[in-house]
Protein backbone atom coordinates (compact mmCIF):
# COMPACT_ATOMS: atom_id res chain seq x y z
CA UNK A 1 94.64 42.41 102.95
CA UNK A 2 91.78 41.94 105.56
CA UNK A 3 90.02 45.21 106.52
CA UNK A 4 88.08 45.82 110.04
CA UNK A 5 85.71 48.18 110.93
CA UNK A 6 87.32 51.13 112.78
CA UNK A 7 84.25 51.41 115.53
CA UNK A 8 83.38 47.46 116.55
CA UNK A 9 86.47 45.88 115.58
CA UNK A 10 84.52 43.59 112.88
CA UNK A 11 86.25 41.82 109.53
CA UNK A 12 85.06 43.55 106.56
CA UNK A 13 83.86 41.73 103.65
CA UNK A 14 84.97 41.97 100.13
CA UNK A 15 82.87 44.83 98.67
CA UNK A 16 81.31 46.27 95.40
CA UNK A 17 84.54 48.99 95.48
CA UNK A 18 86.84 49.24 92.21
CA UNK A 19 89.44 48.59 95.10
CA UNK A 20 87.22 45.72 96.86
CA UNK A 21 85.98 47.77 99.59
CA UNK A 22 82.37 48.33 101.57
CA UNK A 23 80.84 51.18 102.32
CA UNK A 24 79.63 50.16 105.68
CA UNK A 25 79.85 47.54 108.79
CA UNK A 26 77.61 44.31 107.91
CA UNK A 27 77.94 44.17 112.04
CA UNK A 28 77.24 47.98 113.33
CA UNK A 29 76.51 49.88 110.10
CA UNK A 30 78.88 52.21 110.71
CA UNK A 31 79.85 54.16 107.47
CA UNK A 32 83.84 52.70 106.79
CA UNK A 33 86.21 56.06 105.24
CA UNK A 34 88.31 55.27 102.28
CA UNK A 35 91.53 57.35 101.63
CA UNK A 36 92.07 58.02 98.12
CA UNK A 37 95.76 57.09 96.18
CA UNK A 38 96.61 60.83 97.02
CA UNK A 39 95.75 61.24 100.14
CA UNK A 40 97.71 58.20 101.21
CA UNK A 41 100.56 59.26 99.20
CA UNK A 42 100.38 63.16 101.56
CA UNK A 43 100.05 61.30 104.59
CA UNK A 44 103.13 58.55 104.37
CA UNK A 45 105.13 60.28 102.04
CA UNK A 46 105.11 57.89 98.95
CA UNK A 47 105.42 58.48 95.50
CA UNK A 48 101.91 59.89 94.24
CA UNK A 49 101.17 57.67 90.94
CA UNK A 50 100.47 59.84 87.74
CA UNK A 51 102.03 63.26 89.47
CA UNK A 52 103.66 65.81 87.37
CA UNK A 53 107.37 65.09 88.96
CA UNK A 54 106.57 61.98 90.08
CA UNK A 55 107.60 61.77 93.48
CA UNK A 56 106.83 64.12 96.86
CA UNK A 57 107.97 64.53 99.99
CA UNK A 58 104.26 64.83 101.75
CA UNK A 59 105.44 68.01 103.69
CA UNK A 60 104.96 71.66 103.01
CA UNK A 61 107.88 73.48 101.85
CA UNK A 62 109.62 75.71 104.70
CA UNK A 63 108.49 79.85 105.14
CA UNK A 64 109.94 82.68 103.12
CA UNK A 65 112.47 84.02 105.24
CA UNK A 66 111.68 87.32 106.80
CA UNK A 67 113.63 90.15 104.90
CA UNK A 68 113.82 92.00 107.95
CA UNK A 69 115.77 91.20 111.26
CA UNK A 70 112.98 93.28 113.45
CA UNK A 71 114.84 92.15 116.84
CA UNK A 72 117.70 93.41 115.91
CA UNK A 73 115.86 96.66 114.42
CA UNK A 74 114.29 97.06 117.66
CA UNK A 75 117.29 96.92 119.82
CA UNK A 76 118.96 99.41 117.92
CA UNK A 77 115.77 102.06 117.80
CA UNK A 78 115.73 101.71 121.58
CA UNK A 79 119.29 102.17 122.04
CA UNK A 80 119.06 105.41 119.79
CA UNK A 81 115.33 106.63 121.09
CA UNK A 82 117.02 106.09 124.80
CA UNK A 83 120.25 108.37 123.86
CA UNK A 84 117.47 110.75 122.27
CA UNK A 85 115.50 110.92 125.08
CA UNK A 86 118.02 111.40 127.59
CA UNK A 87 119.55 114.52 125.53
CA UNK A 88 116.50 116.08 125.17
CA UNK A 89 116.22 116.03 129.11
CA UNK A 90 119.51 117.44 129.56
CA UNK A 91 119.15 119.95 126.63
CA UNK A 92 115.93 121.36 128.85
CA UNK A 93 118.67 122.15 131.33
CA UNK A 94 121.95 122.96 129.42
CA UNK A 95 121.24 125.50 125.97
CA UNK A 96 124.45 124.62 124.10
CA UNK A 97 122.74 120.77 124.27
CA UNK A 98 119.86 121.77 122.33
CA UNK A 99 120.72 121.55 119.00
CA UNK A 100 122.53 118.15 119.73
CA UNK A 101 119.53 116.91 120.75
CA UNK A 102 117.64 117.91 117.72
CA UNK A 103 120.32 116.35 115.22
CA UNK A 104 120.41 113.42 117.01
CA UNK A 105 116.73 112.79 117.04
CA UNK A 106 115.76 114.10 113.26
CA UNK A 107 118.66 111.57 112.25
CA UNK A 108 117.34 108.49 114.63
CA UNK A 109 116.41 106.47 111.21
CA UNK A 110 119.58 106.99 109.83
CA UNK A 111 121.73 106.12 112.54
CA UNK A 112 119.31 103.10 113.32
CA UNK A 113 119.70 101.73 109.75
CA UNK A 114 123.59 102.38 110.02
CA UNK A 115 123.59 100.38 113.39
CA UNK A 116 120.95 97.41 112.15
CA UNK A 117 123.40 97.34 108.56
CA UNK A 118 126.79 97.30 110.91
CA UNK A 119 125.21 94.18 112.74
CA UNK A 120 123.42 92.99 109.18
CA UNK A 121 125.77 93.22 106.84
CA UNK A 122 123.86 90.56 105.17
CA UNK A 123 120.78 91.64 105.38
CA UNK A 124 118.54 93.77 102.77
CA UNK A 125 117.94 96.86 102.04
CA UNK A 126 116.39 99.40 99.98
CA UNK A 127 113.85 101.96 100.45
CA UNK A 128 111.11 99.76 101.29
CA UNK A 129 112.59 98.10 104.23
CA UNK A 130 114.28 101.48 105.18
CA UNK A 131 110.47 102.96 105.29
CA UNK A 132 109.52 100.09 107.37
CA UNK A 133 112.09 99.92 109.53
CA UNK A 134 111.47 104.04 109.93
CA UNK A 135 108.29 103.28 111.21
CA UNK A 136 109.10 101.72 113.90
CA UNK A 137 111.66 104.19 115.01
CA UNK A 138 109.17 106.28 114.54
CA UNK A 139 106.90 104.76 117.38
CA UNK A 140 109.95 103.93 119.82
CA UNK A 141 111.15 107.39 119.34
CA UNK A 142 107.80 109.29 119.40
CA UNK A 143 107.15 106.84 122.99
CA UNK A 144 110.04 107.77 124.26
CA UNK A 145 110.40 111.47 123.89
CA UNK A 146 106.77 111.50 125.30
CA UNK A 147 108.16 109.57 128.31
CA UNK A 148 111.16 111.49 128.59
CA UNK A 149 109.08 115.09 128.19
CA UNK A 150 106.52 114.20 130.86
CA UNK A 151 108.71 112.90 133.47
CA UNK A 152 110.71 116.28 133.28
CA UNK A 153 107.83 118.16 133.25
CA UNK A 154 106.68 116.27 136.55
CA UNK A 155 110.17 116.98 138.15
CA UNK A 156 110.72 120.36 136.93
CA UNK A 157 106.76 121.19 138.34
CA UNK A 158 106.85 118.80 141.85
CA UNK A 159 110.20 118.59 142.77
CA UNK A 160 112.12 122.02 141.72
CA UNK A 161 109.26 124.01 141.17
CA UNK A 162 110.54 126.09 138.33
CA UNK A 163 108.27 125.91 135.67
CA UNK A 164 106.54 129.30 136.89
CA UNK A 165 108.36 131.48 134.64
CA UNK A 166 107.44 129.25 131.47
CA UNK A 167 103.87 129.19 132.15
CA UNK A 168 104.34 133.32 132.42
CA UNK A 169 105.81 133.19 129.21
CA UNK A 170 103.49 130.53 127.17
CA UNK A 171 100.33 132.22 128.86
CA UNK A 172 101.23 135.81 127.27
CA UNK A 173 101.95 134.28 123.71
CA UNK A 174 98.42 133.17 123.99
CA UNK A 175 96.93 136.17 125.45
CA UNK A 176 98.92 138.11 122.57
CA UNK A 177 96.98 136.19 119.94
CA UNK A 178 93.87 135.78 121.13
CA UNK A 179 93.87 140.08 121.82
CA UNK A 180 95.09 140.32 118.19
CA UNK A 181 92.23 138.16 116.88
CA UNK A 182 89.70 139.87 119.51
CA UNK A 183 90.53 143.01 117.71
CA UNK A 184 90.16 141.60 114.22
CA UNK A 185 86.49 139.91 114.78
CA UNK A 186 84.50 140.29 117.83
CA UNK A 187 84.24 136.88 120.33
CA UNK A 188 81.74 136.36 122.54
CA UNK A 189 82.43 136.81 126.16
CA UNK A 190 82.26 133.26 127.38
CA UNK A 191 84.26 132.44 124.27
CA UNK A 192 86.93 135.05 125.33
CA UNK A 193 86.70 133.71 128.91
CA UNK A 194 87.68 129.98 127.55
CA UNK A 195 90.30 131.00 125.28
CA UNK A 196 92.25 132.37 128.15
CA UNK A 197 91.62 129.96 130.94
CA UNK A 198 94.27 127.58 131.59
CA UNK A 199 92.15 124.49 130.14
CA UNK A 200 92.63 125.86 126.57
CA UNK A 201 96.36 126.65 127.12
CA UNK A 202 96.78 122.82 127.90
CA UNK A 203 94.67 121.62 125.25
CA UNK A 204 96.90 123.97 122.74
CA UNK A 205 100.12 122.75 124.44
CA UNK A 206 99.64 119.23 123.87
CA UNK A 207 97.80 119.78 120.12
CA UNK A 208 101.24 120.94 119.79
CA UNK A 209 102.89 118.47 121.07
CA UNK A 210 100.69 115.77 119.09
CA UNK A 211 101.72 117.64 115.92
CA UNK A 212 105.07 117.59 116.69
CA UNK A 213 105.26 113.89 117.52
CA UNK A 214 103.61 113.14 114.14
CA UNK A 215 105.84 115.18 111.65
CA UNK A 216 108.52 113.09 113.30
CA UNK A 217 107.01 110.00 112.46
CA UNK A 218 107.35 111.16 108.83
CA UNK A 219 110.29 112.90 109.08
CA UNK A 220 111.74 109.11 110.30
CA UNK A 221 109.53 107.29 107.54
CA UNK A 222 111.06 109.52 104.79
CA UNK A 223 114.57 109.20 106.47
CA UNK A 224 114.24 105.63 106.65
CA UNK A 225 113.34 104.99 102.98
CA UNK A 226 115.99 107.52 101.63
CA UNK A 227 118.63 105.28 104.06
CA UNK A 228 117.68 102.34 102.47
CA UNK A 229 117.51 103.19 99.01
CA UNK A 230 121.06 104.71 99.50
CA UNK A 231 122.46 101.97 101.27
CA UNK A 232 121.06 99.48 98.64
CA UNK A 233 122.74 101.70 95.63
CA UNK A 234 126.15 101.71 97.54
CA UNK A 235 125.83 97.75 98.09
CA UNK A 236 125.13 97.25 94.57
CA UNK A 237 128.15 99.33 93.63
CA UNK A 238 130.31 97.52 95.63
């Protein structure tokens, strides 16, 4: 077989090699590469001499499969985040909604998982994917409460104007505790005078808020995992 250098074209001669090639071009001295028996073998899919099974495909064996269906766990947080957002807005207008609301959202990860298993039936489960997929209802959830709370607080505030009486009512819990720790300890004045300005009371309203928002994220991881491990012991039992 007659071998030609890969840059000017030229016919190699017979070399020194234990397979009778040269190392470089007697016309441009350009270095000549050599593939080795296995690297020919990888790249046109032959037999590989001396292997352990003796013959090879030259291609890399396909991915794992992903455990979890995450478009199909997504569609089903938003569609229960949505109905949770939407009663918590009418539940800030109608009482007896209220504790509908709060159901609903403390058992988004449940209902998720029983909507993702309902449209998986396949697919697995135990508590490790239930914690993961809890997580991410989690987030949806937490985003769209968040979205849900500050677009009602922008109507109720611009458009009906009827948050007056709340900020009455938040304002004089405040002023209640800060008297009652006034009285136990003395406070500086301009200490006093931040405490009850109306920059503090919104810092302390959305710390709240914040804090809420993350014992929901692991009130939905710990639902989530206690889902799945349930939902993996009934599968097993049937």
């Amino acid at each position: 077989m007659r071998d030609y250098c890969h840059r000017c074209g030229y016919e190699l001669p017979a070399g020194d090699g234990a397979d009778g090639s040269t190392a470089f071009c007697g016309h441009c001295g350009s270095p000549q590469l050599v593939l080795s028996e296995y690297s020919e073998a990888l790249s046109t899919g032959s037999p590989v001499a001396g292997g352990a099974s003796g013959s090879t495909t030259g291609t890399l064996p396909p991915p794992l499969p992903n455990p979890i269906d995450w478009e199909m766990v997504i569609r089903c947080a938003l569609l229960v985040a949505g109905i949770a957002a939407g009663l918590s807005l009418v539940a800030s207008r109608v009482a007896f909604v209220s504790p509908i609301s709060s159901v609903w959202t403390i058992s988004a990860s449940l209902t998720t998982l029983a909507l993702y298993q309902k449209r998986r039936p396949l697919a697995q489960m135990n508590a490790k994917i239930g914690a993961r997929i809890g997580v991410v209802v989690g987030v949806i959830l937490a985003a769209s409460l968040s979205t849900a709370g500050a677009a009602g607080v922008l109507i109720a505030r611009l458009g009906l104007h009827s948050m007056g009486e709340f900020d009455m009512e938040f304002a004089s819990a405040m002023k209640a505790q800060i008297d009652q720790l006034a009285a136990s300890s003395p406070i500086p004045a301009a200490t006093l005078a931040f405490l009850k300005s109306a920059e503090f009371r919104a810092t302390m309203l959305l710390l709240g808020f914040l804090l809420l928002l993350g014992f929901l994220m692991v009130l939905s991881v710990f639902g989530g995992a206690m889902a799945g491990l349930l939902r993996s012991r009934r599968r097993a039992a049937s």
